[in-house]
PDB file of N, CA and C in Angstrom:
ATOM      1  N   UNK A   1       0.829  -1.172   0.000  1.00  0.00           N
ATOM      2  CA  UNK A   1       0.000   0.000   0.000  1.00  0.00           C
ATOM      3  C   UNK A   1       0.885   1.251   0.000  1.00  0.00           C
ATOM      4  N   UNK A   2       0.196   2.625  -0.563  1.00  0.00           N
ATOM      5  CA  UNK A   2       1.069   3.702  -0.785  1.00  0.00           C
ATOM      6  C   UNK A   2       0.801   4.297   0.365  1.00  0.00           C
ATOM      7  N   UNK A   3       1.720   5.141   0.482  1.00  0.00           N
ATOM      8  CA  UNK A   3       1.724   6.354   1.927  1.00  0.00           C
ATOM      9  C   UNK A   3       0.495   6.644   1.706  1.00  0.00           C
ATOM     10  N   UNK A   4      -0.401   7.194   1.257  1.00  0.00           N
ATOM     11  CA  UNK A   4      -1.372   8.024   0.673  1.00  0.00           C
ATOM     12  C   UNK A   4      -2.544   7.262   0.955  1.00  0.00           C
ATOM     13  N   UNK A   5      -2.879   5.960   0.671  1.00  0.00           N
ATOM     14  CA  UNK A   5      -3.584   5.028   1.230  1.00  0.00           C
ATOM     15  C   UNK A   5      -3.270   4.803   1.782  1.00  0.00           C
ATOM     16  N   UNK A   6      -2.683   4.463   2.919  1.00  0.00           N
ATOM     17  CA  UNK A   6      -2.975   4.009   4.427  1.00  0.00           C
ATOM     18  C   UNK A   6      -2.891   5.718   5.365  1.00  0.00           C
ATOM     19  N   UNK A   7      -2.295   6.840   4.750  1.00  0.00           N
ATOM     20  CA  UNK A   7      -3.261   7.456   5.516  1.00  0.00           C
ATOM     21  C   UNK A   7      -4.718   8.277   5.593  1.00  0.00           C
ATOM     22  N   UNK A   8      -4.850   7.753   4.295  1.00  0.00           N
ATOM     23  CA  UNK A   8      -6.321   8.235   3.966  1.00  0.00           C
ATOM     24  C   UNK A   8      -7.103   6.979   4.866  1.00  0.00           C
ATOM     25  N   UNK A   9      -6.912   5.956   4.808  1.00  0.00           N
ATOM     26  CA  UNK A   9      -7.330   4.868   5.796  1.00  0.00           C
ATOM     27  C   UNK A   9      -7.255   5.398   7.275  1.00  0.00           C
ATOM     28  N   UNK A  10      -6.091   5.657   7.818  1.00  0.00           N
ATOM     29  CA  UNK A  10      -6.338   5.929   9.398  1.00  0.00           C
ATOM     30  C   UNK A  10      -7.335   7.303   9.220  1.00  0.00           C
ATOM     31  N   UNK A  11      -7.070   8.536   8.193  1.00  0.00           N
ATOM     32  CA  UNK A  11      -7.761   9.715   8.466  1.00  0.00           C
ATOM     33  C   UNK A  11      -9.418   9.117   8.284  1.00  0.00           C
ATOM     34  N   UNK A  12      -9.774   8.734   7.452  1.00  0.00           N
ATOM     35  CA  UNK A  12     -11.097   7.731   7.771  1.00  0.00           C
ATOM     36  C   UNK A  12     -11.680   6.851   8.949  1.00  0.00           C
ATOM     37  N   UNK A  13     -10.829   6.430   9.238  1.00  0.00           N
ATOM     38  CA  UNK A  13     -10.811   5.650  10.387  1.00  0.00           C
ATOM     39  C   UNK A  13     -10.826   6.487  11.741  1.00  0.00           C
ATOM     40  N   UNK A  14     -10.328   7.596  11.493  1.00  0.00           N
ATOM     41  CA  UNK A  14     -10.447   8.623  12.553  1.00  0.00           C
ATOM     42  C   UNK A  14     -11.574   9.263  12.837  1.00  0.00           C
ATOM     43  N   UNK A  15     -11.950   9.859  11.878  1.00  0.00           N
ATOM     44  CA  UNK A  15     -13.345  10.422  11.678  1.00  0.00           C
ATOM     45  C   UNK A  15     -14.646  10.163  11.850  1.00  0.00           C
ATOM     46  N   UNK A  16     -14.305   8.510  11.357  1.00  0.00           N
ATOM     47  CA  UNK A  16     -15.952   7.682  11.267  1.00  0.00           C
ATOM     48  C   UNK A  16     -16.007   7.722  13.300  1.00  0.00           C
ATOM     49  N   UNK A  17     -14.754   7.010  13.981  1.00  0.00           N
ATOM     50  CA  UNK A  17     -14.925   6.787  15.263  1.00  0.00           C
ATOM     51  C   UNK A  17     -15.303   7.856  16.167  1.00  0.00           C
ATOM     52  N   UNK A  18     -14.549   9.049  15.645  1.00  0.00           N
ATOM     53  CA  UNK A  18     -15.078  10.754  16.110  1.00  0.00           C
ATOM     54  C   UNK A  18     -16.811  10.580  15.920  1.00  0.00           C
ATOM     55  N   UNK A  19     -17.517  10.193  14.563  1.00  0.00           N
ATOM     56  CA  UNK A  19     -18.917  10.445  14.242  1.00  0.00           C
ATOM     57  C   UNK A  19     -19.585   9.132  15.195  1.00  0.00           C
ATOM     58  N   UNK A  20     -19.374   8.225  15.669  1.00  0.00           N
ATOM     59  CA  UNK A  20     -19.446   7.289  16.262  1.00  0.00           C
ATOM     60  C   UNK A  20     -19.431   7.271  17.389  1.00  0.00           C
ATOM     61  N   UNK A  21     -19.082   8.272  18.094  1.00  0.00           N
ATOM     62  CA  UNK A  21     -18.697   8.556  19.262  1.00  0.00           C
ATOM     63  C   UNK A  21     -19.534   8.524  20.804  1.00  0.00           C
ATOM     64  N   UNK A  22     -20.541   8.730  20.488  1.00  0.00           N
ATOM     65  CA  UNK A  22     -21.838   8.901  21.165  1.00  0.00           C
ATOM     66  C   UNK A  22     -22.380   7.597  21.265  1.00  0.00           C
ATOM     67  N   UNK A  23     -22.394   6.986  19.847  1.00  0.00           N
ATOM     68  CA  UNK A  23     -23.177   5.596  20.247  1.00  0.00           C
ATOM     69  C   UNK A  23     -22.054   4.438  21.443  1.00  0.00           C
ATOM     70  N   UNK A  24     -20.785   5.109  20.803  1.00  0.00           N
ATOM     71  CA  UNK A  24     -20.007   4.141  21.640  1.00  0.00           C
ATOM     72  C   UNK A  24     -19.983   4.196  23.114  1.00  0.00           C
ATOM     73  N   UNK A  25     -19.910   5.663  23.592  1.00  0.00           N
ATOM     74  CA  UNK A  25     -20.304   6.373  25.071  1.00  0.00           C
ATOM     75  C   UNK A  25     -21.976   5.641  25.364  1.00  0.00           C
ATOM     76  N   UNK A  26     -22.778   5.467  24.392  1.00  0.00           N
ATOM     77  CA  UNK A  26     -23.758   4.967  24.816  1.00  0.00           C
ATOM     78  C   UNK A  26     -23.957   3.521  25.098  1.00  0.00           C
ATOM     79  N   UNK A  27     -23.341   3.148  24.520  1.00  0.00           N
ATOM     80  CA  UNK A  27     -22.803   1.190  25.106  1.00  0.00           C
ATOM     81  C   UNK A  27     -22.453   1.635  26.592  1.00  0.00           C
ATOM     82  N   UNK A  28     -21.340   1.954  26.583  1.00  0.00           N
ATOM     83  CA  UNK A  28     -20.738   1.787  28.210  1.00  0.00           C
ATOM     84  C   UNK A  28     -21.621   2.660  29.013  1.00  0.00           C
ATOM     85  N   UNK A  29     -22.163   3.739  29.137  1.00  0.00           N
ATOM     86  CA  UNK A  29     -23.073   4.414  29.792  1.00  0.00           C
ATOM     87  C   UNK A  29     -24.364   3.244  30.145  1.00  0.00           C
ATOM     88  N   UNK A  30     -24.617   2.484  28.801  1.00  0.00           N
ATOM     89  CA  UNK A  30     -25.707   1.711  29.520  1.00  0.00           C
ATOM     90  C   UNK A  30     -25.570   0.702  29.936  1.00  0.00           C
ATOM     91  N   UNK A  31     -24.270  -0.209  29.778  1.00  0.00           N
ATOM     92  CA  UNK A  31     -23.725  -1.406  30.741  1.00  0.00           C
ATOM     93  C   UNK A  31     -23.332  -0.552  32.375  1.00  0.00           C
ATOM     94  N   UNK A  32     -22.983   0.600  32.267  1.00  0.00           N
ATOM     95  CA  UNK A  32     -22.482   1.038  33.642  1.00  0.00           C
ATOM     96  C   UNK A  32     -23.841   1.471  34.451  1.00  0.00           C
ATOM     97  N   UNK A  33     -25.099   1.590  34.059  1.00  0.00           N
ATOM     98  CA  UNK A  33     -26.023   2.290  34.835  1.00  0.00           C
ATOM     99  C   UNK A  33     -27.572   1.548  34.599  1.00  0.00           C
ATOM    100  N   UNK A  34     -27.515   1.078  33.517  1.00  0.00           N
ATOM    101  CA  UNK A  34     -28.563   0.692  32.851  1.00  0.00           C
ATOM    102  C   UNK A  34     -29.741   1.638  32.409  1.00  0.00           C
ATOM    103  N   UNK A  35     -29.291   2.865  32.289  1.00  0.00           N
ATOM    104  CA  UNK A  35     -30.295   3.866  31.478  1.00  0.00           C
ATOM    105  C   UNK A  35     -29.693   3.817  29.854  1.00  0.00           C
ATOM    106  N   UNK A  36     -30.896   3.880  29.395  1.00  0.00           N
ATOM    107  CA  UNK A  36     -30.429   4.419  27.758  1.00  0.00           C
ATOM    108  C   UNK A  36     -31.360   5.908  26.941  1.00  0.00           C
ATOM    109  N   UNK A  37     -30.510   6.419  27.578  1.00  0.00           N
ATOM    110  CA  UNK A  37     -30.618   7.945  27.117  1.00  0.00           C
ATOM    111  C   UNK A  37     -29.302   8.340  26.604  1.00  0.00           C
ATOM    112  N   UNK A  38     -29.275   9.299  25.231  1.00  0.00           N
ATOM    113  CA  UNK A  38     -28.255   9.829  24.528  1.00  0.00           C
ATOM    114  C   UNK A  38     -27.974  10.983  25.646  1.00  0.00           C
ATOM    115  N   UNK A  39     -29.291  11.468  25.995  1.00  0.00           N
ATOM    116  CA  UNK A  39     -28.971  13.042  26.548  1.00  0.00           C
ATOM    117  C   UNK A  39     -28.194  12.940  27.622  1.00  0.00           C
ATOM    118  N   UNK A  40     -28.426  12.218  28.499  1.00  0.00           N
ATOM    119  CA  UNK A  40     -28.111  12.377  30.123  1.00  0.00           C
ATOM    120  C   UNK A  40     -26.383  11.670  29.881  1.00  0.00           C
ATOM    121  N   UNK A  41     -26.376  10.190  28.729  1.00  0.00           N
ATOM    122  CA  UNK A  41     -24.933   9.812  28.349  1.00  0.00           C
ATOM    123  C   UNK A  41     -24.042  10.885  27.972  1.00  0.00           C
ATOM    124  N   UNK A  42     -24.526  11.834  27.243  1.00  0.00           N
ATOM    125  CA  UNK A  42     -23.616  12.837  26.741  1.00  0.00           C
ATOM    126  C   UNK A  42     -23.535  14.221  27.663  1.00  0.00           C
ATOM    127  N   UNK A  43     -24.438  14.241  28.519  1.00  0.00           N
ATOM    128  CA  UNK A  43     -24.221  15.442  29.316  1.00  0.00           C
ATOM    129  C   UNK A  43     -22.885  14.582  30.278  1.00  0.00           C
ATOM    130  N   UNK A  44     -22.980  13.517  30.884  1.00  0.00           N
ATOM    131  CA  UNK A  44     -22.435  13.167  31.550  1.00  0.00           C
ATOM    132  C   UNK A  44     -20.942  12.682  31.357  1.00  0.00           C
ATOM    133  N   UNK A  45     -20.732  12.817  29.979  1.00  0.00           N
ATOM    134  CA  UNK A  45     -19.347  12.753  29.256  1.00  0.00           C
ATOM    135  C   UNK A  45     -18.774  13.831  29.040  1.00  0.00           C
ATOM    136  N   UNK A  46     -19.154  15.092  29.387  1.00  0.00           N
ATOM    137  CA  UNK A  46     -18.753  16.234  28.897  1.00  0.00           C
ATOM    138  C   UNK A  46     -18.838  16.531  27.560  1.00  0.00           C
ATOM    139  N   UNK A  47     -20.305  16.658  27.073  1.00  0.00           N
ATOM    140  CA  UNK A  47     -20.267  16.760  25.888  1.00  0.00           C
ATOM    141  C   UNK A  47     -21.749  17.209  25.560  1.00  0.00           C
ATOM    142  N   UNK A  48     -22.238  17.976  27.426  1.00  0.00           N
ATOM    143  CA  UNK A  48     -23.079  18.796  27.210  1.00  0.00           C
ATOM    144  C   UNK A  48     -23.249  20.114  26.193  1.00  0.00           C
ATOM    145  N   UNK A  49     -22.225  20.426  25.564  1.00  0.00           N
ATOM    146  CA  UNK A  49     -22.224  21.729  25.069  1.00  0.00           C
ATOM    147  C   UNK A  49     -23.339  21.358  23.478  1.00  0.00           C
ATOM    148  N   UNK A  50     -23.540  20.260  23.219  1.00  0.00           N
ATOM    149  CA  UNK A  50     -23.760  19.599  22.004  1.00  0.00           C
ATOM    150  C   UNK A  50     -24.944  19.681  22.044  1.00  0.00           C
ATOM    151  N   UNK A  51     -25.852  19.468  23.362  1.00  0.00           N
ATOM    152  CA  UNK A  51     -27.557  20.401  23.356  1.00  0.00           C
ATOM    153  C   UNK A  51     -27.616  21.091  23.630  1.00  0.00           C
ATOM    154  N   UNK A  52     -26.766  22.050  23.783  1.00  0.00           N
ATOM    155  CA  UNK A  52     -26.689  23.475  24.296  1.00  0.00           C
ATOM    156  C   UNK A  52     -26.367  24.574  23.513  1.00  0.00           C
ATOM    157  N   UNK A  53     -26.712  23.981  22.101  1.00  0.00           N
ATOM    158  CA  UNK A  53     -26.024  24.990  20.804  1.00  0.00           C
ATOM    159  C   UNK A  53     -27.162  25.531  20.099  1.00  0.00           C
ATOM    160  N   UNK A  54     -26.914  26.183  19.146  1.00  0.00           N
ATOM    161  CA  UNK A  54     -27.976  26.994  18.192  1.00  0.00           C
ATOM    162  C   UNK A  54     -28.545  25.531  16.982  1.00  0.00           C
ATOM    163  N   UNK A  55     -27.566  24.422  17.082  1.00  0.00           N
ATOM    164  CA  UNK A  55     -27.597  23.446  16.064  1.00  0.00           C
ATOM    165  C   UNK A  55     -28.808  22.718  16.607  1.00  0.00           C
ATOM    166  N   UNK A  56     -28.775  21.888  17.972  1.00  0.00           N
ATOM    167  CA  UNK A  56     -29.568  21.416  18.501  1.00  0.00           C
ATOM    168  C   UNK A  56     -31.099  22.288  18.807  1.00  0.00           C
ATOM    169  N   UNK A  57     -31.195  23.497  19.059  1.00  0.00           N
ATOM    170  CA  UNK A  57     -31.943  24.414  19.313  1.00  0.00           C
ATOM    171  C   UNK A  57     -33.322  24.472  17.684  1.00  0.00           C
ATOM    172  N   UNK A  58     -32.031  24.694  16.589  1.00  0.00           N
ATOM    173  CA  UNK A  58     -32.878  24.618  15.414  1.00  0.00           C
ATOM    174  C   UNK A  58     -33.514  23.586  15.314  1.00  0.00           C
ATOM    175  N   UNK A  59     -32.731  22.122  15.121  1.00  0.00           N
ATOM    176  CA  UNK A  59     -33.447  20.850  14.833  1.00  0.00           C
ATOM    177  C   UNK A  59     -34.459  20.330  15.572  1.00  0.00           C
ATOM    178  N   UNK A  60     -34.551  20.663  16.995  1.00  0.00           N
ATOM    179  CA  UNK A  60     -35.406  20.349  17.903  1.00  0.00           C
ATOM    180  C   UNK A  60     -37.266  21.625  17.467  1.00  0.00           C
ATOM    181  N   UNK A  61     -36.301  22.626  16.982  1.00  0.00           N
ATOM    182  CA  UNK A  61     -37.898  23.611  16.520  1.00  0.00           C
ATOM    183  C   UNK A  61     -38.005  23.048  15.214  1.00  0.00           C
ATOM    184  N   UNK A  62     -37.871  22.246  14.248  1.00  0.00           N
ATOM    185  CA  UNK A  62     -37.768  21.892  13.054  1.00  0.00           C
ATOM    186  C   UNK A  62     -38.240  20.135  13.633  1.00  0.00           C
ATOM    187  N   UNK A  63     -37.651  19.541  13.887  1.00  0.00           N
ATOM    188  CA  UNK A  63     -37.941  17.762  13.914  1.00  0.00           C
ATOM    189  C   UNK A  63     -38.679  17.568  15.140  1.00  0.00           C
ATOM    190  N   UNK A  64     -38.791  18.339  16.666  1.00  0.00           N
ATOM    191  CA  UNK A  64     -38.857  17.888  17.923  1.00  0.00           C
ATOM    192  C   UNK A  64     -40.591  17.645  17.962  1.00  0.00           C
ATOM    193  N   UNK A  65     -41.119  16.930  19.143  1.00  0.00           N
ATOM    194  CA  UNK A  65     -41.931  16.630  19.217  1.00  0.00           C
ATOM    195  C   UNK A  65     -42.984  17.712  19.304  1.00  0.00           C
ATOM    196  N   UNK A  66     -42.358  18.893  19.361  1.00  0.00           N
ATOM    197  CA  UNK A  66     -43.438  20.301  19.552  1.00  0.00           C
ATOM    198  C   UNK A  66     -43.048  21.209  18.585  1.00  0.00           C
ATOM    199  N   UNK A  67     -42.429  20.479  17.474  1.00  0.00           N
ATOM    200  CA  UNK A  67     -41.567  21.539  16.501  1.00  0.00           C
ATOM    201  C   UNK A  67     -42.876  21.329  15.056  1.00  0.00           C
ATOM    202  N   UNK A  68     -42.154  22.147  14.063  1.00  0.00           N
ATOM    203  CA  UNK A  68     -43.223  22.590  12.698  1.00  0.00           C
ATOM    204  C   UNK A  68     -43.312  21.077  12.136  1.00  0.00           C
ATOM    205  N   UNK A  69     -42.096  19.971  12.225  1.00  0.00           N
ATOM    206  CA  UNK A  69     -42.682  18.484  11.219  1.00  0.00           C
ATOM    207  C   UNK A  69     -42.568  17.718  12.324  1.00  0.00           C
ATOM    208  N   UNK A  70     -42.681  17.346  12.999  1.00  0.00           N
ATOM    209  CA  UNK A  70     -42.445  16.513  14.789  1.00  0.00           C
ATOM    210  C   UNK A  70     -42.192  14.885  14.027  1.00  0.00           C
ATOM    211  N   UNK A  71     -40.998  14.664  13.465  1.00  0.00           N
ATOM    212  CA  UNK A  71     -40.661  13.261  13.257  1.00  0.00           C
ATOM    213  C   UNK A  71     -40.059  12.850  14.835  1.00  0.00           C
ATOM    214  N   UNK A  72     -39.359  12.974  15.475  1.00  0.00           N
ATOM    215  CA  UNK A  72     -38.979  12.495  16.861  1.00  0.00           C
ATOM    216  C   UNK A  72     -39.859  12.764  18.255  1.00  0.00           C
ATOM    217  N   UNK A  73     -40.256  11.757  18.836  1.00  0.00           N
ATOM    218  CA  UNK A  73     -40.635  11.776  20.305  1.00  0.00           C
ATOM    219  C   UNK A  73     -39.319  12.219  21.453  1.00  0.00           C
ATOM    220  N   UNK A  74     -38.770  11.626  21.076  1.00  0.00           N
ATOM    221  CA  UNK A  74     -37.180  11.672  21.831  1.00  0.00           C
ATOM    222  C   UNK A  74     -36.224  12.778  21.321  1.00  0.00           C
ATOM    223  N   UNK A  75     -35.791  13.234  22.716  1.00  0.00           N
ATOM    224  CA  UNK A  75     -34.400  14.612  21.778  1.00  0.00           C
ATOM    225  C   UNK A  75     -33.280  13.462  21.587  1.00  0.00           C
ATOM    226  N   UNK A  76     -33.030  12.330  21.895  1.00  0.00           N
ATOM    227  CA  UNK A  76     -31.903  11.214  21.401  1.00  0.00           C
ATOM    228  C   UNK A  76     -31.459  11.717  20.586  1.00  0.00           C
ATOM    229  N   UNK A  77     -32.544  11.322  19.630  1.00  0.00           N
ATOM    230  CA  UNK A  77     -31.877  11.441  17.879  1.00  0.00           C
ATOM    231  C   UNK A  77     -31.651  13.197  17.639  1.00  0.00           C
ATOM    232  N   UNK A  78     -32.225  13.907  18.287  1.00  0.00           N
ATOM    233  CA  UNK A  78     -31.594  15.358  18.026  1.00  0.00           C
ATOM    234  C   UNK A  78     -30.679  15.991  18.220  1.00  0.00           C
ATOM    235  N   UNK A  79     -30.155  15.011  19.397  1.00  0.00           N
ATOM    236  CA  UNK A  79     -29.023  15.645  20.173  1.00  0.00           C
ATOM    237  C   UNK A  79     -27.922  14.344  19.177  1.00  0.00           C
ATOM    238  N   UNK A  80     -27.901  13.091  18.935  1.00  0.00           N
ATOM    239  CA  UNK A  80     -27.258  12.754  17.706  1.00  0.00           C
ATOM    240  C   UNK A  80     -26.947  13.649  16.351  1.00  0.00           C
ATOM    241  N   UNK A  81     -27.833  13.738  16.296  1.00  0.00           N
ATOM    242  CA  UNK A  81     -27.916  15.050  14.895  1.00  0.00           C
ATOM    243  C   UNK A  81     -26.850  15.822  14.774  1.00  0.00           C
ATOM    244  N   UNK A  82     -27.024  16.478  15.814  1.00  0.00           N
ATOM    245  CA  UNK A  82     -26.544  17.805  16.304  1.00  0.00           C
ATOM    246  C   UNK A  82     -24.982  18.057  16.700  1.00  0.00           C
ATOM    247  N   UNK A  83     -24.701  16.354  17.596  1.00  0.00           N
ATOM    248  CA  UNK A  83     -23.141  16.170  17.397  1.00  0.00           C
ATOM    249  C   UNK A  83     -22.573  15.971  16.068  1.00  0.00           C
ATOM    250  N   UNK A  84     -23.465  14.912  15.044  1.00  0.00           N
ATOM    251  CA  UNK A  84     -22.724  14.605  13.923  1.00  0.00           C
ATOM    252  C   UNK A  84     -22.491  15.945  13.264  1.00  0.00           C
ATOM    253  N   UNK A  85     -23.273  17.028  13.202  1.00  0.00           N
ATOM    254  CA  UNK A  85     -23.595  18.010  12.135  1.00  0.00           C
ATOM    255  C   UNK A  85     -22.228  19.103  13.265  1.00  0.00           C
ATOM    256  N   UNK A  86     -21.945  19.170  14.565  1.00  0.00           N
ATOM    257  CA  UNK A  86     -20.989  19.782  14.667  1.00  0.00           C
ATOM    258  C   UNK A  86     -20.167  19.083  14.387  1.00  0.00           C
ATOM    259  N   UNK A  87     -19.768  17.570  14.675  1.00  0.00           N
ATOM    260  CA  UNK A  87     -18.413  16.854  14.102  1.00  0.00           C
ATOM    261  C   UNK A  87     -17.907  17.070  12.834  1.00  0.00           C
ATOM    262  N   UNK A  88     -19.026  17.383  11.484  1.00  0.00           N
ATOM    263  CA  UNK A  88     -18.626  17.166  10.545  1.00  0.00           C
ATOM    264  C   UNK A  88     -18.057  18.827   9.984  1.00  0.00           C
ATOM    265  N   UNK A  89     -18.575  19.652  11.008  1.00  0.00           N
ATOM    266  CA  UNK A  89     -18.034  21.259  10.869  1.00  0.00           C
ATOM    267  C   UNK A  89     -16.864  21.077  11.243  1.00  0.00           C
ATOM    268  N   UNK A  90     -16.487  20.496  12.616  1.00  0.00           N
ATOM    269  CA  UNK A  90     -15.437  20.244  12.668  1.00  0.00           C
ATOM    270  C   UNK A  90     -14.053  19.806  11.961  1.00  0.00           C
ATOM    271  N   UNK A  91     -14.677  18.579  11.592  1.00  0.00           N
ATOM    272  CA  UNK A  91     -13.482  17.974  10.228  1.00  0.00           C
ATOM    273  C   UNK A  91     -13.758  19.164   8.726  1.00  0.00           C
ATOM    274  N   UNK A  92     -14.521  19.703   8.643  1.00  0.00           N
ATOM    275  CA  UNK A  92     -14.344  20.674   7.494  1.00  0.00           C
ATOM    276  C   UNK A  92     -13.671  21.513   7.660  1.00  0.00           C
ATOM    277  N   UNK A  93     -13.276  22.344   9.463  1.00  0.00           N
ATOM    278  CA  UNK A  93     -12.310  23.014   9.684  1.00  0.00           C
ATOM    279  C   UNK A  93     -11.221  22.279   9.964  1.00  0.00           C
ATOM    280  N   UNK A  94     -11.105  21.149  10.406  1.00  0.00           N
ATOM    281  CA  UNK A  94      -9.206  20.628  10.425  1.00  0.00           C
ATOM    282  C   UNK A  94      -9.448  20.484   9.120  1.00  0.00           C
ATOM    283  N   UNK A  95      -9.686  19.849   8.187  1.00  0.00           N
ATOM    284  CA  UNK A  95      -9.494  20.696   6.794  1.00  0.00           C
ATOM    285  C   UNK A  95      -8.998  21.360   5.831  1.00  0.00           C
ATOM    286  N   UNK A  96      -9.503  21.903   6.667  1.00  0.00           N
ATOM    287  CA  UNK A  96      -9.277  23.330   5.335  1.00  0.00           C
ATOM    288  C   UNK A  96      -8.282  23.967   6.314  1.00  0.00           C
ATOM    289  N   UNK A  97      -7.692  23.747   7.768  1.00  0.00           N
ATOM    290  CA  UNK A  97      -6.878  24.680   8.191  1.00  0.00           C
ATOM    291  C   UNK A  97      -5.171  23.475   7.815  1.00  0.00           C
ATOM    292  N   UNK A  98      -5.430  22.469   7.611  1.00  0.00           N
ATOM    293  CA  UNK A  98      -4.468  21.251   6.881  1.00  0.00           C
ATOM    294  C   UNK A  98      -3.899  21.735   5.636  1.00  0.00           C
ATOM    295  N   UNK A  99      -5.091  21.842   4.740  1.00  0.00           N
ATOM    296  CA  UNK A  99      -5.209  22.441   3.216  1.00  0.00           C
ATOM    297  C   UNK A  99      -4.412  23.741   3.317  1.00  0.00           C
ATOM    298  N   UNK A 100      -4.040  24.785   4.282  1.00  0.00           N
ATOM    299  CA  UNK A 100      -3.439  25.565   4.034  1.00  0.00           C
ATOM    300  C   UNK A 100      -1.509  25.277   3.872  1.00  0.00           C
ATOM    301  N   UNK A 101      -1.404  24.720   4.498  1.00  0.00           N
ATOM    302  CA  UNK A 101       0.171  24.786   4.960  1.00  0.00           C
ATOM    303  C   UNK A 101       0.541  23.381   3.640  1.00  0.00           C
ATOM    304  N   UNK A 102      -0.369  22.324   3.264  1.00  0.00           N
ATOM    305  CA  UNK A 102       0.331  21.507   2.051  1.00  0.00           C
ATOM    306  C   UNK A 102      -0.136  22.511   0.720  1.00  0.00           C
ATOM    307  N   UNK A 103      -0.999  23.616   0.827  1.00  0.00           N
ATOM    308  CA  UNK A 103      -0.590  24.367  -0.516  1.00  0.00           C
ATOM    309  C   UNK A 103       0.379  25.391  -0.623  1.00  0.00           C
ATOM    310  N   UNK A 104       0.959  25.329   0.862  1.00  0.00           N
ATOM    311  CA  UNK A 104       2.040  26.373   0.464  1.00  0.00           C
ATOM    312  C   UNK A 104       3.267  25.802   0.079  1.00  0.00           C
ATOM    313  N   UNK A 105       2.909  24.652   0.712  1.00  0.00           N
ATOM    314  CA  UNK A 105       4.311  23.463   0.654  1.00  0.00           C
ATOM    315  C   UNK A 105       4.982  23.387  -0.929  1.00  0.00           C
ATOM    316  N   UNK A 106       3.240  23.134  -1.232  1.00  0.00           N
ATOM    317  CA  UNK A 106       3.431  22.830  -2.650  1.00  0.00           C
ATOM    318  C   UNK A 106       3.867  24.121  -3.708  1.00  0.00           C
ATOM    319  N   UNK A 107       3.534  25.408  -3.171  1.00  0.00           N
ATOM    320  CA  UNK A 107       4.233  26.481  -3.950  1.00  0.00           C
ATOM    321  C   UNK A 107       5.258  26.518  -3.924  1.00  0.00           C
ATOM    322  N   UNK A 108       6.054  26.230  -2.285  1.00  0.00           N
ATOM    323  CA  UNK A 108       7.708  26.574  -2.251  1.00  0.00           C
ATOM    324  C   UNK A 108       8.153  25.171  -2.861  1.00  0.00           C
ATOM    325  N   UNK A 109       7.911  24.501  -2.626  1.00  0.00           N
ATOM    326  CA  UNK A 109       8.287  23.760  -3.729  1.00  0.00           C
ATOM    327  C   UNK A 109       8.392  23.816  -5.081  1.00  0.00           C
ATOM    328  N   UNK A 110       7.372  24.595  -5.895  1.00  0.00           N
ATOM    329  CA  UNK A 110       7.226  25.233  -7.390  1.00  0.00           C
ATOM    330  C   UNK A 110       8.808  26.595  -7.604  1.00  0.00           C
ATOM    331  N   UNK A 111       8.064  27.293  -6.443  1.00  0.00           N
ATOM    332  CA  UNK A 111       8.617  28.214  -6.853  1.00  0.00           C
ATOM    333  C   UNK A 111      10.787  28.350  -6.461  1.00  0.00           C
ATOM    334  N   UNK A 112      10.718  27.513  -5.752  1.00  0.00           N
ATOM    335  CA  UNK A 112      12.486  27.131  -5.171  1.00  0.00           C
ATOM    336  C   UNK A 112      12.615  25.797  -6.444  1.00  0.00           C
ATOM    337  N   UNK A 113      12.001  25.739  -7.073  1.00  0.00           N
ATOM    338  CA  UNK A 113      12.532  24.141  -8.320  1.00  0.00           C
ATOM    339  C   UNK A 113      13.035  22.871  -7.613  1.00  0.00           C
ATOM    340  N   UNK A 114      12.568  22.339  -6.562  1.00  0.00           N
ATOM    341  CA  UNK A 114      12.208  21.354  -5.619  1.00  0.00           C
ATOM    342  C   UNK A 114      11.937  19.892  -6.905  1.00  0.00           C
ATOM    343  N   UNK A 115      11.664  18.599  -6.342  1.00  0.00           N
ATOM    344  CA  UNK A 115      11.189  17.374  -7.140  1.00  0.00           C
ATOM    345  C   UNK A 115      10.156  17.953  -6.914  1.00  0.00           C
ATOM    346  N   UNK A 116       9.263  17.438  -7.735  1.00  0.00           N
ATOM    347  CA  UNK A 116       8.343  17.562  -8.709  1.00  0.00           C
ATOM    348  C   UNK A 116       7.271  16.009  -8.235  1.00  0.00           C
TER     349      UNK A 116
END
């Protein structure tokens, strides 16, 4: 395998487990207590800030059980939502703040006549 594939593999592999994250906190939260709630698992992981945002706030007036299309009884799945949709802001900013420093790489490299 090339450099390039296997770390596009771990950076995948990183990410999915980052988006994953919650359900996995929610295994051990419910072998350790026997509740299965997302909310109270994730407040209790430090990772209250995740219903406590403008993200969760919208989807809950948009999907929640008292909101304009009420698909969910449960904020579970809202407060899921709401982490994935900040996780994935997240990886769009490591990103694009990554993307800066290999395009400069790649200029001084152009512009000093570097391999190619």
């Amino acid at each position: 395998m090339r450099k390039k594939t296997i770390s596009n593999l771990f950076d995948n592999f990183f990410w999915y487990v980052v988006y994953m994250l919650p359900i996995l906190l929610l295994l051990i939260y419910w072998f350790k207590t026997g509740s299965l709630s997302l909310v109270s698992c994730m407040n209790s992981a430090g990772l209250g800030v995740v219903v406590d945002n403008p993200i969760y706030t919208s989807l809950n007036a948009i999907f929640g059980s008292a909101g304009t299309f009420p698909l969910f009884a449960s904020a579970d799945l809202i407060a899921f939502g709401s982490y994935f949709v900040c996780a994935f802001l997240l990886h769009l900013f490591v990103d694009f703040l990554l993307f800066i420093p290999r395009l400069c790489h790649k200029w001084l490299k152009c512009f000093t006549g570097g391999d190619d």
